[in-house]
N, C-alpha and C. Protein backbone atom coordinates (compact mmCIF):
# COMPACT_ATOMS: atom_id res chain seq x y z
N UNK A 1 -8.29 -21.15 13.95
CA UNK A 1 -7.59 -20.05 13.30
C UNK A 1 -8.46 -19.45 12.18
N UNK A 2 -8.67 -20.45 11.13
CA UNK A 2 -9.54 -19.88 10.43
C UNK A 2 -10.78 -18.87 10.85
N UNK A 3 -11.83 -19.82 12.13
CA UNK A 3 -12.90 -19.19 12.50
C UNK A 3 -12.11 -17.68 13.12
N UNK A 4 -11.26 -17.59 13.40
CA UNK A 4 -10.78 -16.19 14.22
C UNK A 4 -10.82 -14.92 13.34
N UNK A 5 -10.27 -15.51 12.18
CA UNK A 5 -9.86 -14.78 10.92
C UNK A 5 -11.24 -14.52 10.42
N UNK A 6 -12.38 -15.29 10.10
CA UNK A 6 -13.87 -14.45 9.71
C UNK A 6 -14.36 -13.39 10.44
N UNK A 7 -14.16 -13.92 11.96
CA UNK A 7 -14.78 -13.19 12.85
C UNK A 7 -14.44 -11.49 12.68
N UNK A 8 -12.99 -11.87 12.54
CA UNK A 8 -12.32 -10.50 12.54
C UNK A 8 -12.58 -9.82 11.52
N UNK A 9 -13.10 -10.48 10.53
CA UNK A 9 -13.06 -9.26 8.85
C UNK A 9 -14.81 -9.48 9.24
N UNK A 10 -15.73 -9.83 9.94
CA UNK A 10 -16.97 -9.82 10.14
C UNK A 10 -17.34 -8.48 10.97
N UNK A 11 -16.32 -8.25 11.99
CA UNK A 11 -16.18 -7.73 12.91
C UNK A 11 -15.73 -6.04 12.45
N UNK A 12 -14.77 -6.25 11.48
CA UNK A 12 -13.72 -4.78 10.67
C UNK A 12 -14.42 -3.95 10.15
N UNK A 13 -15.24 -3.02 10.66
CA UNK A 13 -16.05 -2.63 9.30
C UNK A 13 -15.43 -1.39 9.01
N UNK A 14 -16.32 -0.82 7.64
CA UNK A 14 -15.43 0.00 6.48
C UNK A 14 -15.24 1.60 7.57
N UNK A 15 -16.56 1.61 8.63
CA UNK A 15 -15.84 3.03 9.32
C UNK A 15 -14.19 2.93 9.99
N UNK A 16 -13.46 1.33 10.23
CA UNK A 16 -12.17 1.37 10.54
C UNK A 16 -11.65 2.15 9.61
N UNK A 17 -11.91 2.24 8.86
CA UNK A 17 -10.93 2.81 7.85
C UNK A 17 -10.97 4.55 7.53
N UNK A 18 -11.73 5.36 8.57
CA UNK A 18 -11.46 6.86 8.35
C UNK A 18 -11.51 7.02 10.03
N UNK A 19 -11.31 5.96 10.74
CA UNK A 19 -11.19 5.97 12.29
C UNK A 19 -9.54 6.48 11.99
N UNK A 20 -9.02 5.25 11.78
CA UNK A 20 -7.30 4.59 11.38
C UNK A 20 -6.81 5.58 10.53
N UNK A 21 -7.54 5.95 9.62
CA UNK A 21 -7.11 7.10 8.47
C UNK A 21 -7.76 7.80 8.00
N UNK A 22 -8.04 8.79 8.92
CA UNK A 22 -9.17 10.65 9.09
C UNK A 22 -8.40 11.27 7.95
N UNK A 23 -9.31 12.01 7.85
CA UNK A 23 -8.77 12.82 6.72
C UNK A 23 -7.24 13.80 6.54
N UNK A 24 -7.60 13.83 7.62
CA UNK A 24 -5.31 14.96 8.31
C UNK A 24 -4.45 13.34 7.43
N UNK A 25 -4.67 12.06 8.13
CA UNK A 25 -3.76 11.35 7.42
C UNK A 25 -3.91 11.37 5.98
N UNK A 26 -4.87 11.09 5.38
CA UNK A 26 -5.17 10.67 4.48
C UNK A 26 -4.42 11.61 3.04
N UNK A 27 -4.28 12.97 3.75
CA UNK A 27 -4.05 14.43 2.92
C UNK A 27 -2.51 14.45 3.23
N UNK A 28 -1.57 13.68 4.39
CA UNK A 28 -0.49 13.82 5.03
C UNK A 28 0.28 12.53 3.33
N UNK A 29 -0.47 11.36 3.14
CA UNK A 29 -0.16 10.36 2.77
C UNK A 29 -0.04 11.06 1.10
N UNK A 30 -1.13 11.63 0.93
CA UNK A 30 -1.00 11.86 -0.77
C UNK A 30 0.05 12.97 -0.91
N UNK A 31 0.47 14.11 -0.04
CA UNK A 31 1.46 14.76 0.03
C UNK A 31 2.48 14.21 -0.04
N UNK A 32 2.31 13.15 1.16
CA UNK A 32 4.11 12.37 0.33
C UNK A 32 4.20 11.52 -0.52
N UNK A 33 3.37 11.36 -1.18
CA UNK A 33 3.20 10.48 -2.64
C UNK A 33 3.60 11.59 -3.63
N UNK A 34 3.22 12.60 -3.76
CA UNK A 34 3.60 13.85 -4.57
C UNK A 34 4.51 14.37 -4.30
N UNK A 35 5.30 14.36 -3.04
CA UNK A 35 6.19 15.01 -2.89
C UNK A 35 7.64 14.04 -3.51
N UNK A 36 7.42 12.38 -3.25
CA UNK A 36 8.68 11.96 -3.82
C UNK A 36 8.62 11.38 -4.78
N UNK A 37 7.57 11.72 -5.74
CA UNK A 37 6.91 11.92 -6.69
C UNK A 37 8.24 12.77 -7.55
N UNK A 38 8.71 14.09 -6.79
CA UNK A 38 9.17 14.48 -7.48
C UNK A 38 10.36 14.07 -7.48
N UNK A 39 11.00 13.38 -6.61
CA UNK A 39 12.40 12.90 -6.80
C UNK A 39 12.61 11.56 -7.53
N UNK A 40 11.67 11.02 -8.72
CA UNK A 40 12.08 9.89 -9.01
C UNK A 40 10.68 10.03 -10.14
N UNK A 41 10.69 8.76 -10.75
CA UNK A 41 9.93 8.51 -12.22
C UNK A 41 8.83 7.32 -11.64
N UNK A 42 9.49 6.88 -10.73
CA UNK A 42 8.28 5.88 -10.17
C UNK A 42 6.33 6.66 -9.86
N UNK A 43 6.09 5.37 -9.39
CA UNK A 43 4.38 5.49 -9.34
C UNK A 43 3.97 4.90 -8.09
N UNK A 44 3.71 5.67 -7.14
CA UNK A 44 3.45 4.91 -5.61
C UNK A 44 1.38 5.07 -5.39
N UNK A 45 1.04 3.72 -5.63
CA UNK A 45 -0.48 3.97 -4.73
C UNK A 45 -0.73 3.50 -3.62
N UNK A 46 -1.55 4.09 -2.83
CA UNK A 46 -1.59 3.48 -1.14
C UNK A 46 -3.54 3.69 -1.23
N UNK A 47 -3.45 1.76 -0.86
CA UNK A 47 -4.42 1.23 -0.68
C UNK A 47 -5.03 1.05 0.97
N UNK A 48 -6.31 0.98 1.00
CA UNK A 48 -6.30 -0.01 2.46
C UNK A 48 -7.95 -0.09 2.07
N UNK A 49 -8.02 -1.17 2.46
CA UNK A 49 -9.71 -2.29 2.70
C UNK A 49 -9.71 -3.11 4.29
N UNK A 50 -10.85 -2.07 4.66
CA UNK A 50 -11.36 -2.73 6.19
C UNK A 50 -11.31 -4.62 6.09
N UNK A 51 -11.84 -4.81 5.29
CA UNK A 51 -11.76 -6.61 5.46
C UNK A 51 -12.35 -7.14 4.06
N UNK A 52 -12.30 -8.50 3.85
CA UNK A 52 -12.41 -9.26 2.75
C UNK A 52 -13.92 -9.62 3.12
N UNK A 53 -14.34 -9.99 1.85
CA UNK A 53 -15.82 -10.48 1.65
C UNK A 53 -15.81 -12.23 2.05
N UNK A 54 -17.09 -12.61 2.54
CA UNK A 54 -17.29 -14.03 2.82
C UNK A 54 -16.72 -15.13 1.83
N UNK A 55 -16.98 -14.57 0.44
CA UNK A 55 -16.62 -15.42 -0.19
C UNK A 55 -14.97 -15.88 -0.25
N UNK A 56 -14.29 -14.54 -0.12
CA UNK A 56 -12.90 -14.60 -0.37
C UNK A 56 -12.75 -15.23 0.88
N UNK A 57 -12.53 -14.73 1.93
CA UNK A 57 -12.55 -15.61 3.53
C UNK A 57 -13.03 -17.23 3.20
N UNK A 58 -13.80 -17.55 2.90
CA UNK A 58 -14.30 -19.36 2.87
C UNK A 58 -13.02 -19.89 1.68
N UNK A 59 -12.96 -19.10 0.56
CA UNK A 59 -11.55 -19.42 -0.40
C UNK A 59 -9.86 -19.48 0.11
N UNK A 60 -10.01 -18.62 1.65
CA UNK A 60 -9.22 -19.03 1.66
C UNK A 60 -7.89 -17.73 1.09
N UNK A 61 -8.44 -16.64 0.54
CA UNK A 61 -7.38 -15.69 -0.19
C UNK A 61 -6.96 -15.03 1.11
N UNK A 62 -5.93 -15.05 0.53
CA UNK A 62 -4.55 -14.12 1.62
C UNK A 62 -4.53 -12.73 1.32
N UNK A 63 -3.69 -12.24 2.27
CA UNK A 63 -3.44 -10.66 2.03
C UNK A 63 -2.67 -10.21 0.83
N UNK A 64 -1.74 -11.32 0.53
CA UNK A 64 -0.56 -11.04 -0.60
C UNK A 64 -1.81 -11.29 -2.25
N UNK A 65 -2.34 -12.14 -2.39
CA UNK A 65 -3.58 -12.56 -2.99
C UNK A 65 -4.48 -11.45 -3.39
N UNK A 66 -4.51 -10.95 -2.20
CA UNK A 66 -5.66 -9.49 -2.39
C UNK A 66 -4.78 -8.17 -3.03
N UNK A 67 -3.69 -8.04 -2.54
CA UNK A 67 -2.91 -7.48 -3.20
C UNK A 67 -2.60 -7.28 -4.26
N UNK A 68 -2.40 -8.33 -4.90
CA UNK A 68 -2.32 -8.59 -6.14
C UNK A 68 -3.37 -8.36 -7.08
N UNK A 69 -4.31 -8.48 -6.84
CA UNK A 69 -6.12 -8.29 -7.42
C UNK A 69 -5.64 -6.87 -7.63
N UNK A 70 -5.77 -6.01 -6.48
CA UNK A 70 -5.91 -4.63 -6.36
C UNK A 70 -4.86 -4.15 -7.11
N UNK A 71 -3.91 -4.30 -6.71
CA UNK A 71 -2.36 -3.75 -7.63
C UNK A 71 -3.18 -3.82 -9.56
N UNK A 72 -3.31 -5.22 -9.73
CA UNK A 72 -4.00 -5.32 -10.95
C UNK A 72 -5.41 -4.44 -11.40
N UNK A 73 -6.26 -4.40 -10.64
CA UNK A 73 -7.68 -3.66 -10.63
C UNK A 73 -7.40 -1.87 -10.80
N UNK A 74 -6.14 -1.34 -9.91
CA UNK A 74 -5.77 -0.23 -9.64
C UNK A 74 -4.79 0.35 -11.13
N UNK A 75 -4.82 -0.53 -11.63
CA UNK A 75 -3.35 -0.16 -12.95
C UNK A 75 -2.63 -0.16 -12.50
N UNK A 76 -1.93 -0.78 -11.53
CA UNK A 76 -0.52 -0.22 -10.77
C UNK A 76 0.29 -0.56 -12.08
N UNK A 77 0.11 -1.37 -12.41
CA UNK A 77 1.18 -2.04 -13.37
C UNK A 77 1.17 -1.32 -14.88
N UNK A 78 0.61 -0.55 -15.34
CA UNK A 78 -0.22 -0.12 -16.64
C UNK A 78 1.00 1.87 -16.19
N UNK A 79 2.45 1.29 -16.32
CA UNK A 79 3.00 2.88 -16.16
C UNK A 79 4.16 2.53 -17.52
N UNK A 80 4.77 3.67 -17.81
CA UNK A 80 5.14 3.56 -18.83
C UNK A 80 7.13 2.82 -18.85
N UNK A 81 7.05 3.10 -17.23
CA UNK A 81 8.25 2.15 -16.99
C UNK A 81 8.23 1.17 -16.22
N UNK A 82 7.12 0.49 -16.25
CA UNK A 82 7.20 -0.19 -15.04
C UNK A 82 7.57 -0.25 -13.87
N UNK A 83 7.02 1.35 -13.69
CA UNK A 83 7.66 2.24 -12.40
C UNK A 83 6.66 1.84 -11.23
N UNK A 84 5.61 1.38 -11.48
CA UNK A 84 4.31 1.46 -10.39
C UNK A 84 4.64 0.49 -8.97
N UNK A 85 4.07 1.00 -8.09
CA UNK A 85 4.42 0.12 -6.32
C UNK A 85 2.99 0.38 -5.79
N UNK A 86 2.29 -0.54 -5.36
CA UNK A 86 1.36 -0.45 -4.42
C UNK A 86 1.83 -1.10 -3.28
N UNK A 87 1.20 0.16 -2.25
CA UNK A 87 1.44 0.09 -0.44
C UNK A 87 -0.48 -0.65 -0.28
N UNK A 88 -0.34 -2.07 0.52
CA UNK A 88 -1.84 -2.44 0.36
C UNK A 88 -2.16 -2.74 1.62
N UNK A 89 -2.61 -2.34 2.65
CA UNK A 89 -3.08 -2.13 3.83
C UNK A 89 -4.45 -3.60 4.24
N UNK A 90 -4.53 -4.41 4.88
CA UNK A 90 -5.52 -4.81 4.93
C UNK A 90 -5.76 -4.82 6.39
N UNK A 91 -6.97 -3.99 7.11
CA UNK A 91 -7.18 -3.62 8.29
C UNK A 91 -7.02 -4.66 9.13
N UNK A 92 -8.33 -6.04 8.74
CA UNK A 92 -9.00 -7.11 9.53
C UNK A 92 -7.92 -7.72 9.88
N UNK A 93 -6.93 -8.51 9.20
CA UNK A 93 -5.77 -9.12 8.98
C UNK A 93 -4.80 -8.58 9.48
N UNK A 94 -4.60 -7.24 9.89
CA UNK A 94 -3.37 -6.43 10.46
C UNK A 94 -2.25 -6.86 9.43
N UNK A 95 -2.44 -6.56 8.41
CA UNK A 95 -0.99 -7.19 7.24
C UNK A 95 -0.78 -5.78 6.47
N UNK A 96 0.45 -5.81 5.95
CA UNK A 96 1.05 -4.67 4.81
C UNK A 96 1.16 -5.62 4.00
N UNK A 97 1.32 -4.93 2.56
CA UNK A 97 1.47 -6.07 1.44
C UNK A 97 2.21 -5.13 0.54
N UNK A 98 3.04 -5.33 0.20
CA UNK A 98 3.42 -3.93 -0.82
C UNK A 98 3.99 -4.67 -2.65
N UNK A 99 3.31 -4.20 -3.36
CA UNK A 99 3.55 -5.28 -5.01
C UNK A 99 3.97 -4.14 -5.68
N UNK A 100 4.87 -4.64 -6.22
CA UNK A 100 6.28 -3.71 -7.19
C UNK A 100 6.11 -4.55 -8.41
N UNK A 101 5.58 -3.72 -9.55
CA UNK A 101 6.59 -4.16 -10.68
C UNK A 101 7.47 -4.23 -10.98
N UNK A 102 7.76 -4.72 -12.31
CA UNK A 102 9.03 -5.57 -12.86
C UNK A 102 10.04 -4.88 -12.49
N UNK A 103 9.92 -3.04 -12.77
CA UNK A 103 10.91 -2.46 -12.93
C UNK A 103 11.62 -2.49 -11.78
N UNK A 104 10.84 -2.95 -10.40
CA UNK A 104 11.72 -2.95 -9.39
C UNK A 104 12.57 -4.30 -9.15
N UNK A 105 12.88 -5.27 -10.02
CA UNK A 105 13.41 -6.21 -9.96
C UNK A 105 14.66 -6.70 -9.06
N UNK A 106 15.55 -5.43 -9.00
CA UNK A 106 16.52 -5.47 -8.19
C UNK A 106 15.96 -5.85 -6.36
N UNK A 107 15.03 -4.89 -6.31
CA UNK A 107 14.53 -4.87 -4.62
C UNK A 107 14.40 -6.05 -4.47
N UNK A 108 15.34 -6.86 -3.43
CA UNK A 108 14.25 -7.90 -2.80
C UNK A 108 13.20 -8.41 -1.70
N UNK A 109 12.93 -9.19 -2.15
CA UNK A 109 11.43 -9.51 -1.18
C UNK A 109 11.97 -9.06 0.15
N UNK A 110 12.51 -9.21 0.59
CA UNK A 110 13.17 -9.09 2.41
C UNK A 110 13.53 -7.36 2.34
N UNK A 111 13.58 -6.79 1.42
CA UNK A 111 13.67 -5.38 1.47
C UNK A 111 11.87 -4.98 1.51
N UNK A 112 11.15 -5.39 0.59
CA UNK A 112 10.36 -5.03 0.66
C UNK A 112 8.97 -5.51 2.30
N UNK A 113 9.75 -6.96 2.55
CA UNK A 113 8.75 -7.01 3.99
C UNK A 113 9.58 -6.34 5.09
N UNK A 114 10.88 -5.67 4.48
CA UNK A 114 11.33 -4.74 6.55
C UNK A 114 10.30 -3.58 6.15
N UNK A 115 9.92 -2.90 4.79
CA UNK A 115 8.99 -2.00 5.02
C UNK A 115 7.95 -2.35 5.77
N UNK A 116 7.10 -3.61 5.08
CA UNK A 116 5.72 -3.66 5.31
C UNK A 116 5.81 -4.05 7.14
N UNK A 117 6.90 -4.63 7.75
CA UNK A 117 7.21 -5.03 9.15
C UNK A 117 7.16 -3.54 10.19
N UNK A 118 7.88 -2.35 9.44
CA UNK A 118 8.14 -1.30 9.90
C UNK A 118 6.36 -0.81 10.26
N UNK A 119 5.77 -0.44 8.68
CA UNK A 119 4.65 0.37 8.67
C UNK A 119 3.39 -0.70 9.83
N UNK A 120 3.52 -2.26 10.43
CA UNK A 120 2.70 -3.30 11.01
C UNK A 120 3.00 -2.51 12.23
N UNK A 121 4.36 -2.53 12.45
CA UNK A 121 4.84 -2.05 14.15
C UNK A 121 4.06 -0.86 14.51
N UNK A 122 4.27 0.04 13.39
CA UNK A 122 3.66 1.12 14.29
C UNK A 122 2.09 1.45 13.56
N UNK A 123 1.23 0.72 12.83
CA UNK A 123 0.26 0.57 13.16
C UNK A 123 -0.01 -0.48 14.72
N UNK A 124 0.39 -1.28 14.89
CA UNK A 124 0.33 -1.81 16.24
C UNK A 124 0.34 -1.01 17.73
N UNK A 125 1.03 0.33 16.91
CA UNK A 125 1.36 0.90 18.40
C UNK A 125 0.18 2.20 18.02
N UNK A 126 -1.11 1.78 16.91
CA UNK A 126 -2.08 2.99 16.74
C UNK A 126 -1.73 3.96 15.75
N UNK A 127 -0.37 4.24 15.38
CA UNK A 127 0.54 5.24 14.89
C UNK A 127 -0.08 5.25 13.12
N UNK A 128 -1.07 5.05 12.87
CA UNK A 128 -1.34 4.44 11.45
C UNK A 128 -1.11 5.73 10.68
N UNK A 129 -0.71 7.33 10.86
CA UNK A 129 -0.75 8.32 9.81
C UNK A 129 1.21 7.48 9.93
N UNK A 130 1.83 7.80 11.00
CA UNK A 130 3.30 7.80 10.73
C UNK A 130 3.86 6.53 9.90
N UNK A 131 2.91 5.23 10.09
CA UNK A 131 3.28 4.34 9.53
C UNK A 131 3.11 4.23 8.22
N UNK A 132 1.97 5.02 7.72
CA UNK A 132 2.05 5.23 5.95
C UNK A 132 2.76 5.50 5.94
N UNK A 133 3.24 7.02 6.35
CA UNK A 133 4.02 7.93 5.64
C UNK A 133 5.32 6.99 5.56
N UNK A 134 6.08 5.97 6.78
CA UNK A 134 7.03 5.30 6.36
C UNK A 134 7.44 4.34 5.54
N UNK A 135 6.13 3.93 4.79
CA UNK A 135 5.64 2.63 4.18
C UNK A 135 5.92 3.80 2.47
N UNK A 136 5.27 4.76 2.38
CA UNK A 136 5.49 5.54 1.49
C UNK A 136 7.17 6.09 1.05
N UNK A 137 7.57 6.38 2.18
CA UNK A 137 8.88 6.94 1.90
C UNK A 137 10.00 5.84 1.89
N UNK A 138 9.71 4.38 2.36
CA UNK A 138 10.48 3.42 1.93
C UNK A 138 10.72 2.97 0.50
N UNK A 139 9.02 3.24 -0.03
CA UNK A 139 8.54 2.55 -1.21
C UNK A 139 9.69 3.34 -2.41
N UNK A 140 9.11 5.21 -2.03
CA UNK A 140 10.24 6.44 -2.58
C UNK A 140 11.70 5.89 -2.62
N UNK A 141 11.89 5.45 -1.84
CA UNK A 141 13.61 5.69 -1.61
C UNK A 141 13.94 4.50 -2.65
N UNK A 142 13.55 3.50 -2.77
CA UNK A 142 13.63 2.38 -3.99
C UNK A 142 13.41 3.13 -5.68
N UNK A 143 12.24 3.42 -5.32
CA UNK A 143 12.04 4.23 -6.52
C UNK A 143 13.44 5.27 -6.96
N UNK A 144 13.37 5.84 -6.24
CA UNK A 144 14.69 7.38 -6.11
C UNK A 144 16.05 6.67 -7.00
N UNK A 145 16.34 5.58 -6.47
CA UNK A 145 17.07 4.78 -7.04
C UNK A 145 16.96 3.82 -8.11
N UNK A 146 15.88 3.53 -8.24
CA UNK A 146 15.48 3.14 -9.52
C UNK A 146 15.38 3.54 -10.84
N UNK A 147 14.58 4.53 -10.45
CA UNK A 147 13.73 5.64 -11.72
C UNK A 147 14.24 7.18 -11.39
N UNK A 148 15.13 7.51 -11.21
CA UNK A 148 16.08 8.54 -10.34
C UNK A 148 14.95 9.93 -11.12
N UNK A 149 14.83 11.15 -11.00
CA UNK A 149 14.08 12.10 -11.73
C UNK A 149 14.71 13.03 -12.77
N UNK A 150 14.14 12.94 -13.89
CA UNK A 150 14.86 13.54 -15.00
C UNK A 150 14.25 15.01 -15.44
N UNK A 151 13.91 15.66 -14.44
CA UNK A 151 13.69 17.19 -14.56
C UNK A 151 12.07 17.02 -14.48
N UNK A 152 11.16 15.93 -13.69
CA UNK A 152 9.88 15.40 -13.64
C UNK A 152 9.14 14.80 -14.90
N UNK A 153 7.95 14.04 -14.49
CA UNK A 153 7.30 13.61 -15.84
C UNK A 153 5.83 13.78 -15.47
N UNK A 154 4.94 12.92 -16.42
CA UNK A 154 3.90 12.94 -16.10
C UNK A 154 3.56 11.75 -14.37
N UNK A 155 2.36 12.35 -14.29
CA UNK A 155 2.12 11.53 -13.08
C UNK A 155 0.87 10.19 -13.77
N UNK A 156 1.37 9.35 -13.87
CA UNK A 156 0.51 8.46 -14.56
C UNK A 156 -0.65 7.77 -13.45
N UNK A 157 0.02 7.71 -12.67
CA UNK A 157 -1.59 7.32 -11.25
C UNK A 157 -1.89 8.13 -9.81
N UNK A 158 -3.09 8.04 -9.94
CA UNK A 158 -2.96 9.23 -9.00
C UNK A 158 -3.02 8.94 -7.50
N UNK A 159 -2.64 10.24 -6.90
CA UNK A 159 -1.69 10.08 -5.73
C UNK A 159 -3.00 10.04 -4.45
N UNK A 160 -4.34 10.28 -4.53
CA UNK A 160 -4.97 9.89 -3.57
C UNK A 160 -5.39 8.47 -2.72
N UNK A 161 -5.20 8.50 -1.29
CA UNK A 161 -5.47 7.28 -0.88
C UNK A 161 -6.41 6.32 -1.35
N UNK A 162 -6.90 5.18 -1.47
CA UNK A 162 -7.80 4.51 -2.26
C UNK A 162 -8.20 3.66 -0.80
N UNK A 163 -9.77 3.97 -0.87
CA UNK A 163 -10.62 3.05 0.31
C UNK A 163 -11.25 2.36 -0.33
N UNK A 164 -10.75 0.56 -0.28
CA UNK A 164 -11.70 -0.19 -1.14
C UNK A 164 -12.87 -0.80 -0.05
């Protein structure tokens, strides 16, 4: 299992990642980051990294693991309500990972993996622009209810896709 799992992030390289998400998606994804952007106070970033480095692979770090790095590395967490959500894509691994701050406390974990289950399926079926956009507009609809919109605010992170 392990050896399968190197092979595959050995194998992933970084052109997967404008194969899977060309630029039409990529411009489809930050539109709806801005767009439900405006219905709520939250902070949505959407990540994705072709595969993990040797070192992390021999350690042993997971997708939820990497997530967490990035969420942290990205400021997700650094908003003024603890509004921030990262959507975290990891190609090699075929995993969604999605990390909510505090403010989303209410959501729980099982709300947040039928997203990341939803946006896996239909990357599985190739579908990778429709499956952001659903991974995005799940993330929104929490937010919407969370951080509901008070006539808009600032946008504290910005809404372009991030290729690590």
């Amino acid at each position: 299992m392990r050896t399968a799992r190197v092979l595959r992030h050995l194998f992933t390289s970084r052109r997967s990642l404008t194969r899977k998400f060309d630029e039409e998606a990529r411009r489809a994804i930050e539109e709806a980051i801005a767009a439900s952007e405006k219905t709520h106070r939250g902070e949505v970033r959407f990540a994705v990294e072709s595969s993990l480095g040797i070192g992390a692979l021999l350690a042993g770090e997971t997708p939820r693991e990497r997530a967490i790095e990035v969420f942290t590395s990205l400021g997700v967490w650094d908003t003024e309500e603890n509004s921030g959500v990262l959507v975290y894509v990891l190609l090699a691994d075929h995993r969604v990972e999605i990390v909510a701050d505090r403010g989303y406390r209410p959501v729980t974990e099982e709300e947040w993996r039928a997203i990341c289950q939803q946006m896996e399926a239909a990357f599985g079926a190739g579908e990778y622009r429709r499956g952001a956009l659903e991974g995005v507009l799940g993330c929104a609809k929490h937010a919407a209810q969370l951080f509901p919109s008070e006539g808009g605010g600032p946008n504290e992170l910005p809404d372009p896709v991030v290729f690590l």
